[in-house]
PDB file of N, CA and C in Angstrom:
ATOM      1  N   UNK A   1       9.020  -4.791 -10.184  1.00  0.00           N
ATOM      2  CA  UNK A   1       9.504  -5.499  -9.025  1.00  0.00           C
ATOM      3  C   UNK A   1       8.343  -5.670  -8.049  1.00  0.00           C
ATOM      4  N   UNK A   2       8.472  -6.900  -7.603  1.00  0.00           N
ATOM      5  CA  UNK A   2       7.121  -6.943  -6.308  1.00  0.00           C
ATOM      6  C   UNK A   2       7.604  -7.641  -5.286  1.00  0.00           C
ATOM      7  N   UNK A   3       7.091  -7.722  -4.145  1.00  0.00           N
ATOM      8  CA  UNK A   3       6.920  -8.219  -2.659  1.00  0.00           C
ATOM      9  C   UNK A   3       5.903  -9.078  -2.426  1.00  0.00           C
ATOM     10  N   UNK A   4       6.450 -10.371  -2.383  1.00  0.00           N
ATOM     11  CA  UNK A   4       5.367 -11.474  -1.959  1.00  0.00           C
ATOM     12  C   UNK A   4       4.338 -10.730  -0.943  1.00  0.00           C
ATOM     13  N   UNK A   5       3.377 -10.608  -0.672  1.00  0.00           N
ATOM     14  CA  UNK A   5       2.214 -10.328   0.011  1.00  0.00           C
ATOM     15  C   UNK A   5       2.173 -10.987   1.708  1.00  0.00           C
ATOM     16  N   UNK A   6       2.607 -11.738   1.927  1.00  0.00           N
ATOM     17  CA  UNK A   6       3.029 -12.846   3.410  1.00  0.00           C
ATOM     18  C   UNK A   6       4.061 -11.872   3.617  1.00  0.00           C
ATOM     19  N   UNK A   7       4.856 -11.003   3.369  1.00  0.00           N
ATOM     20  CA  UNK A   7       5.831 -10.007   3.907  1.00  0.00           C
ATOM     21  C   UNK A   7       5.249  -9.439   4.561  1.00  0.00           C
ATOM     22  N   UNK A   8       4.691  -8.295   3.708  1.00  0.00           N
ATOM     23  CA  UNK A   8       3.352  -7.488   4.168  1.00  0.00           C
ATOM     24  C   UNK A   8       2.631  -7.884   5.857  1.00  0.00           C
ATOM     25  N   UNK A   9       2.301  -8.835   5.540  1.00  0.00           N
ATOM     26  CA  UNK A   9       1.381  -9.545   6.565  1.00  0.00           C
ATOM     27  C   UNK A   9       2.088  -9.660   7.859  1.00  0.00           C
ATOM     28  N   UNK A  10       2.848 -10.196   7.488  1.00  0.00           N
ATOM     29  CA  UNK A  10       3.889 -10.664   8.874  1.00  0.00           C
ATOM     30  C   UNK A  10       4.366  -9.424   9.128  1.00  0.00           C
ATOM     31  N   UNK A  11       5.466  -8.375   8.613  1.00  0.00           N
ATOM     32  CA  UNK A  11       5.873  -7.280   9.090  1.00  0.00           C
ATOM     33  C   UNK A  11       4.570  -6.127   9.503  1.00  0.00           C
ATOM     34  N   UNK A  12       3.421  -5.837   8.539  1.00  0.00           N
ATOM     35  CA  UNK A  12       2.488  -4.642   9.487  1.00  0.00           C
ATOM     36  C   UNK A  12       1.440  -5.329   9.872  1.00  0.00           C
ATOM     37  N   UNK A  13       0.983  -6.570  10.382  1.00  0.00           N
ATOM     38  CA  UNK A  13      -0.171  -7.128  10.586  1.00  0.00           C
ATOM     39  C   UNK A  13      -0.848  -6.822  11.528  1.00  0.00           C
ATOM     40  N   UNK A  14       0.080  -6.454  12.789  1.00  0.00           N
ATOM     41  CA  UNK A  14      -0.838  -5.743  14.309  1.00  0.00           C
ATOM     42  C   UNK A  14       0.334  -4.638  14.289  1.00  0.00           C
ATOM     43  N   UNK A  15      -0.786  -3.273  14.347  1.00  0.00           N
ATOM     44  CA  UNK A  15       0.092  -2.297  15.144  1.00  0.00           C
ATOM     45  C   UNK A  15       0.286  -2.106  16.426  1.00  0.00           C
ATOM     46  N   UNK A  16       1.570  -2.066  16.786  1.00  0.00           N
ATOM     47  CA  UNK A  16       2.243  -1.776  18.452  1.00  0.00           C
ATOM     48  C   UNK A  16       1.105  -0.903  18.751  1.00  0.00           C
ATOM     49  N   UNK A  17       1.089  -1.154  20.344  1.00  0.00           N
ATOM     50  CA  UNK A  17       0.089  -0.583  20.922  1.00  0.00           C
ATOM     51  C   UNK A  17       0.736   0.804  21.725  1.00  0.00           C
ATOM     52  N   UNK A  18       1.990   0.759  21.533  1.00  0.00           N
ATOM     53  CA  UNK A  18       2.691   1.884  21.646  1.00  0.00           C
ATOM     54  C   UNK A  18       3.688   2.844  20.962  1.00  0.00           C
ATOM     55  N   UNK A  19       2.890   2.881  19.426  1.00  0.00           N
ATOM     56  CA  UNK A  19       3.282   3.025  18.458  1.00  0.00           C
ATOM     57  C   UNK A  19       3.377   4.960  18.596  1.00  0.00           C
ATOM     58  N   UNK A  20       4.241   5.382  17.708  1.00  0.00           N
ATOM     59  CA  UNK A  20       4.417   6.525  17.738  1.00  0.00           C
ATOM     60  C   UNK A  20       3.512   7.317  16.099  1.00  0.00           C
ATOM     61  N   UNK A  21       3.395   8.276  16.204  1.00  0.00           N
ATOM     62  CA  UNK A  21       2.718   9.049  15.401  1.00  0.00           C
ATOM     63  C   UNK A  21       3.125   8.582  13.755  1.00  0.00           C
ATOM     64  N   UNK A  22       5.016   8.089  13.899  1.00  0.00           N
ATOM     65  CA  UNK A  22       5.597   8.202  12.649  1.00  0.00           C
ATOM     66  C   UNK A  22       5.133   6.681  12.472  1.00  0.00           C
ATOM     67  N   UNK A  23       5.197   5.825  13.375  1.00  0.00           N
ATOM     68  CA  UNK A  23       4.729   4.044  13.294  1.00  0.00           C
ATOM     69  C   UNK A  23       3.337   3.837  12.275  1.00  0.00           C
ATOM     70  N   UNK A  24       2.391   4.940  12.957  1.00  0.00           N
ATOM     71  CA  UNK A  24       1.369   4.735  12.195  1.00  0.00           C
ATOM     72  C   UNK A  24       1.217   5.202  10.643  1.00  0.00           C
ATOM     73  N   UNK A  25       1.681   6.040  10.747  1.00  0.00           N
ATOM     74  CA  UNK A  25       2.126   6.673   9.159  1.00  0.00           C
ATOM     75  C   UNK A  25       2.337   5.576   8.685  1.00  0.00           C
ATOM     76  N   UNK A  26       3.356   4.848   8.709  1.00  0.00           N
ATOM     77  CA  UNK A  26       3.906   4.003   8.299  1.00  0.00           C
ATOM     78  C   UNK A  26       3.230   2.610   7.916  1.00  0.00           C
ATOM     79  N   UNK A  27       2.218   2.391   8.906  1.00  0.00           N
ATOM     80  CA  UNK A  27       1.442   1.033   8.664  1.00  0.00           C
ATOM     81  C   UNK A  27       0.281   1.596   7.969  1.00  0.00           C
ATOM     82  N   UNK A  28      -0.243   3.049   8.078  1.00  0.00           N
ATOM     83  CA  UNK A  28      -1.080   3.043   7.349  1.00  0.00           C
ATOM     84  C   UNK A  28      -0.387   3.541   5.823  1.00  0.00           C
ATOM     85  N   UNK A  29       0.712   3.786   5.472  1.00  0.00           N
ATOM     86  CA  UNK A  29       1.006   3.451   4.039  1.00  0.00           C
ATOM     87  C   UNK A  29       1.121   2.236   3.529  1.00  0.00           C
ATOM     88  N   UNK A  30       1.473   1.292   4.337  1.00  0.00           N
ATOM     89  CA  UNK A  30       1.533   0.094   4.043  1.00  0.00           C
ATOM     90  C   UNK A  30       0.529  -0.690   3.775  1.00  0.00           C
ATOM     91  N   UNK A  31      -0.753  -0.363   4.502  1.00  0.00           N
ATOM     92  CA  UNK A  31      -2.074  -0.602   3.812  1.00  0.00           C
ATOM     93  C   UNK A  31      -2.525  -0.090   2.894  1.00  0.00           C
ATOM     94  N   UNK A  32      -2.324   1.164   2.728  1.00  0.00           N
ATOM     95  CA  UNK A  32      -2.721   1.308   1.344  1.00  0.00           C
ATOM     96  C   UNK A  32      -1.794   0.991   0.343  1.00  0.00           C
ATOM     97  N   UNK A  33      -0.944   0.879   0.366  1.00  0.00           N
ATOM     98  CA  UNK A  33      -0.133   0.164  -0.587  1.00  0.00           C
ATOM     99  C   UNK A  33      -0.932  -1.301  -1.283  1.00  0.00           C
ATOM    100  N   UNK A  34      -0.716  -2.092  -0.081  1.00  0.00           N
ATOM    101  CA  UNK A  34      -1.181  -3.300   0.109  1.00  0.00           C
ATOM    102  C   UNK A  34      -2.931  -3.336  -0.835  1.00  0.00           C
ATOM    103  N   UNK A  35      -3.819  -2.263  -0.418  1.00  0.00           N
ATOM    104  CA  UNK A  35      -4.311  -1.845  -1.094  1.00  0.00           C
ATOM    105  C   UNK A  35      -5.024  -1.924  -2.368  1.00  0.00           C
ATOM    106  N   UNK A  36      -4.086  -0.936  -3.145  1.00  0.00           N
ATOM    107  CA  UNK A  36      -3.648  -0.611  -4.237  1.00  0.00           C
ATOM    108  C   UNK A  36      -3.576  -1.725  -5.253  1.00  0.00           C
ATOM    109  N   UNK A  37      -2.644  -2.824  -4.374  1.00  0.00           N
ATOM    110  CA  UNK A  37      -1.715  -3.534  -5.219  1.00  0.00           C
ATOM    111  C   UNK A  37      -2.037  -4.807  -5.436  1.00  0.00           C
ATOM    112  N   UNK A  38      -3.496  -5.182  -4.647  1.00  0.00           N
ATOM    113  CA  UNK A  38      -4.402  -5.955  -4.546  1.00  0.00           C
ATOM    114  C   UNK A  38      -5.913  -5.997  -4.790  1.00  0.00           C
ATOM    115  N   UNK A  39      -6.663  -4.887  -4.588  1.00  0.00           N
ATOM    116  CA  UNK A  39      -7.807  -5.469  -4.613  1.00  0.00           C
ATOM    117  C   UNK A  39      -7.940  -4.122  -6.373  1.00  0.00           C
ATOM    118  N   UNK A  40      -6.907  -2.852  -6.034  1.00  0.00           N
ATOM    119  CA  UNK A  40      -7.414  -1.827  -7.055  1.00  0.00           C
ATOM    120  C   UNK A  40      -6.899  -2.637  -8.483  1.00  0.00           C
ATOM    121  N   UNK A  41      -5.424  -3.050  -8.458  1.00  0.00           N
ATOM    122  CA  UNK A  41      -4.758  -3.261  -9.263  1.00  0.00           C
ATOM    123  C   UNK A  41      -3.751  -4.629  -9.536  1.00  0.00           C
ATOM    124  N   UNK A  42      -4.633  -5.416  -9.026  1.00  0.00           N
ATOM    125  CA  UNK A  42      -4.129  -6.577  -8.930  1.00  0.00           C
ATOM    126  C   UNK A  42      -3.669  -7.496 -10.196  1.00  0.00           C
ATOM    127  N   UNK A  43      -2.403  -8.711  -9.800  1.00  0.00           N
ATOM    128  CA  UNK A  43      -1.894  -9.225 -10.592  1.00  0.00           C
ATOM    129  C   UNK A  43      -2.973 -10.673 -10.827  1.00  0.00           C
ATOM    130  N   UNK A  44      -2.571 -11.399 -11.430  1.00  0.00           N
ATOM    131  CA  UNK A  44      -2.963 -12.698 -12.244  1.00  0.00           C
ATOM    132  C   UNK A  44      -3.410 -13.058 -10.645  1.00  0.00           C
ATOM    133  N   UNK A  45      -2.065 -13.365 -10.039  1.00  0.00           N
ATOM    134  CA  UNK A  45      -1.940 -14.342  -8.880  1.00  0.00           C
ATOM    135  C   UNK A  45      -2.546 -13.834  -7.564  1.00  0.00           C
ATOM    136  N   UNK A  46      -2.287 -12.394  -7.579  1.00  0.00           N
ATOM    137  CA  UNK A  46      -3.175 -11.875  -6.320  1.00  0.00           C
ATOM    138  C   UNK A  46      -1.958 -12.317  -4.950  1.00  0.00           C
ATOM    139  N   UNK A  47      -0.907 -12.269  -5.193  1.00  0.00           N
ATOM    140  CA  UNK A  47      -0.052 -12.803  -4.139  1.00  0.00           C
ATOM    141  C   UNK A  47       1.309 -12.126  -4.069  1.00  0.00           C
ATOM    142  N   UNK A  48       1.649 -10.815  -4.862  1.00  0.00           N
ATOM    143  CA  UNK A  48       2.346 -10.182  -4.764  1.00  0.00           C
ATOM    144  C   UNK A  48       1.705  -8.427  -4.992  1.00  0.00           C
ATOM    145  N   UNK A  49       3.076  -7.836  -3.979  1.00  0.00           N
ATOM    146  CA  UNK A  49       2.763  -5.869  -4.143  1.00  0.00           C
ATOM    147  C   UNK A  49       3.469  -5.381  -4.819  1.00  0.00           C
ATOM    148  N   UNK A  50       3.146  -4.971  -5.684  1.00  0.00           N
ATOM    149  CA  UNK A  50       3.965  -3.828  -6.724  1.00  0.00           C
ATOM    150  C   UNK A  50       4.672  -2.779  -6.195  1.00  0.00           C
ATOM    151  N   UNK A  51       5.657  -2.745  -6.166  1.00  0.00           N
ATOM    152  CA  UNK A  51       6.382  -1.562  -5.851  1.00  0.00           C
ATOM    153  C   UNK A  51       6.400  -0.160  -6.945  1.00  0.00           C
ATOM    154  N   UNK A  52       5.529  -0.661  -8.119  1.00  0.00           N
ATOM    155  CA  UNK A  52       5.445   0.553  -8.341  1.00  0.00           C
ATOM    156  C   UNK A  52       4.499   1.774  -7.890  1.00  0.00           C
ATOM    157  N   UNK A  53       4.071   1.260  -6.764  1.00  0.00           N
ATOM    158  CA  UNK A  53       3.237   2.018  -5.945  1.00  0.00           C
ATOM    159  C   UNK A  53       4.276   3.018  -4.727  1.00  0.00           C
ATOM    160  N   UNK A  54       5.070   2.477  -4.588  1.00  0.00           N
ATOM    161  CA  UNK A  54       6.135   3.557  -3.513  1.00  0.00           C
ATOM    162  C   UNK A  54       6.343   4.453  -3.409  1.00  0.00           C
ATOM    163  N   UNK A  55       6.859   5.296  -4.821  1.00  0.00           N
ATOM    164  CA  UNK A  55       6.199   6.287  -4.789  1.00  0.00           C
ATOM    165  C   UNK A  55       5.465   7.345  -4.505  1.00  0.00           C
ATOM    166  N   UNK A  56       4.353   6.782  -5.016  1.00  0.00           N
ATOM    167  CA  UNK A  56       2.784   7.242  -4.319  1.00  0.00           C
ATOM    168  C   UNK A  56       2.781   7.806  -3.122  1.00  0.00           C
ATOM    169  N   UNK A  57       3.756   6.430  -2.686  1.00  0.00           N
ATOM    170  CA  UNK A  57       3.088   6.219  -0.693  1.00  0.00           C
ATOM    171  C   UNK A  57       3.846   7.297  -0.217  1.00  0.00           C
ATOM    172  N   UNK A  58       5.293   7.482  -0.715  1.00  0.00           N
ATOM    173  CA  UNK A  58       6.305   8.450   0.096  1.00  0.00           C
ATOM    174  C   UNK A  58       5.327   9.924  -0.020  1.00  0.00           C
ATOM    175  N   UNK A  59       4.788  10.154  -1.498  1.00  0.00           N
ATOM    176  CA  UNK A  59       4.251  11.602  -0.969  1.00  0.00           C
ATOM    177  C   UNK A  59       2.382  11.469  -0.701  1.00  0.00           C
ATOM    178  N   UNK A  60       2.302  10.955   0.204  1.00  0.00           N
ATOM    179  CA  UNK A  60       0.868  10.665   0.567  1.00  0.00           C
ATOM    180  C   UNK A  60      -0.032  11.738   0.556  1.00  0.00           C
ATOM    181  N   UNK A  61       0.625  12.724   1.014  1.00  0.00           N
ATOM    182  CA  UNK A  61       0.185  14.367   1.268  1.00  0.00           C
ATOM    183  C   UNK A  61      -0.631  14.643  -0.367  1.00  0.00           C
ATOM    184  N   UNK A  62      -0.147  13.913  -0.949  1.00  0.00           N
ATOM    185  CA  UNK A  62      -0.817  14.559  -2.810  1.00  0.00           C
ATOM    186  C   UNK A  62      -1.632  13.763  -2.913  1.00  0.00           C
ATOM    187  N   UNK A  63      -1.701  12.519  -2.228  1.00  0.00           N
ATOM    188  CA  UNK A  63      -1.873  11.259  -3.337  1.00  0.00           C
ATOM    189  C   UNK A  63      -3.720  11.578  -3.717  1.00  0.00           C
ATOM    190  N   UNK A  64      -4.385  12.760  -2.918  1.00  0.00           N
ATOM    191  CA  UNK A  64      -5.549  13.142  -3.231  1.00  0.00           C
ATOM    192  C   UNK A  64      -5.754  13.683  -4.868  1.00  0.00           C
ATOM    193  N   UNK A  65      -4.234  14.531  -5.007  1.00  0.00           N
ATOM    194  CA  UNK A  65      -5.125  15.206  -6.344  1.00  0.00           C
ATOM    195  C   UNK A  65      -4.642  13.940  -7.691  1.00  0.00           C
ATOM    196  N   UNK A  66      -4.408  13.226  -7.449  1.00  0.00           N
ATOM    197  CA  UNK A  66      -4.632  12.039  -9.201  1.00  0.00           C
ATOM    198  C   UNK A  66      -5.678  11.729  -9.267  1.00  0.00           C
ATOM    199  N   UNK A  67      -6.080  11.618 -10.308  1.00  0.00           N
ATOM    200  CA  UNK A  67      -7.728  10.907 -10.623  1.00  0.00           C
ATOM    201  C   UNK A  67      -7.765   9.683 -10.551  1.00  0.00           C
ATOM    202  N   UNK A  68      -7.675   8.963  -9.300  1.00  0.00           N
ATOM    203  CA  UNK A  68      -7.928   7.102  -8.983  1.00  0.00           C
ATOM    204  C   UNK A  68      -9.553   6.858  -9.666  1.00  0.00           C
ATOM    205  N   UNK A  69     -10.277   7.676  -9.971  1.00  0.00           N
ATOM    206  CA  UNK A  69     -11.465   7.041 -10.787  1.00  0.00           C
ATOM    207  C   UNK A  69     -11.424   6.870 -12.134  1.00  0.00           C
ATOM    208  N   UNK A  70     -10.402   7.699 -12.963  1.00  0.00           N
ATOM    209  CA  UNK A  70     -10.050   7.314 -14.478  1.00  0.00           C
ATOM    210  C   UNK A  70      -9.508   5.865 -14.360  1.00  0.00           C
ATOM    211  N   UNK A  71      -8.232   6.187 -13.767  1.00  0.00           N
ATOM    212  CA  UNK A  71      -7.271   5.077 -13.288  1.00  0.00           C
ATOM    213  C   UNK A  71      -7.445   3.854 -13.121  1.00  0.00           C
ATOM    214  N   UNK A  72      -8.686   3.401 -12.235  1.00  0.00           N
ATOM    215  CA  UNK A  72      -9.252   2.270 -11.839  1.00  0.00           C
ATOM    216  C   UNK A  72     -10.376   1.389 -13.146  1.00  0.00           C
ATOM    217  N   UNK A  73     -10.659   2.850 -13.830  1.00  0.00           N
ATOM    218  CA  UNK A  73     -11.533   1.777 -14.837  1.00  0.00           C
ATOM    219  C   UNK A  73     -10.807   1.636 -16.375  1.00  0.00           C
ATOM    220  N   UNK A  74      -9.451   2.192 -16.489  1.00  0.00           N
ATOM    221  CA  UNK A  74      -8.535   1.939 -17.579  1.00  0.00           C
ATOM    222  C   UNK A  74      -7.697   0.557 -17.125  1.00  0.00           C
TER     223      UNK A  74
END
């Protein structure tokens, strides 16, 4: 399943300037998502986000110990 990429954009594109601790969490999962789902692991079209990245994002706290350097060149 994926998310046109112009979602993305339009919903986290500027963060509130009075954003709360949990706001930013939030936009910064969304960039790395965005991420991920584009420049690491991108489709044909380059115009949609994989949600099979969600996951990931909910436990961010880990997302250090996977090996993204095997990952990226398989």
């Amino acid at each position: 399943m994926t998310i046109y990429l112009t979602w993305f954009h339009e919903r986290f594109r500027v963060l509130p300037a009075d954003a709360s601790e949990d706001t930013v969490h939030i936009y910064a999962r969304s960039y790395i998502m965005m991420l991920l789902s584009t420049q690491l692991f991108g489709d044909k079209n380059g115009n949609r986000v994989r949600l099979q990245w969600l996951p990931y994002m909910a436990k961010l706290d880990e997302l250090e110990n996977y090996s993204w350097g095997s990952t990226a060149l398989a």
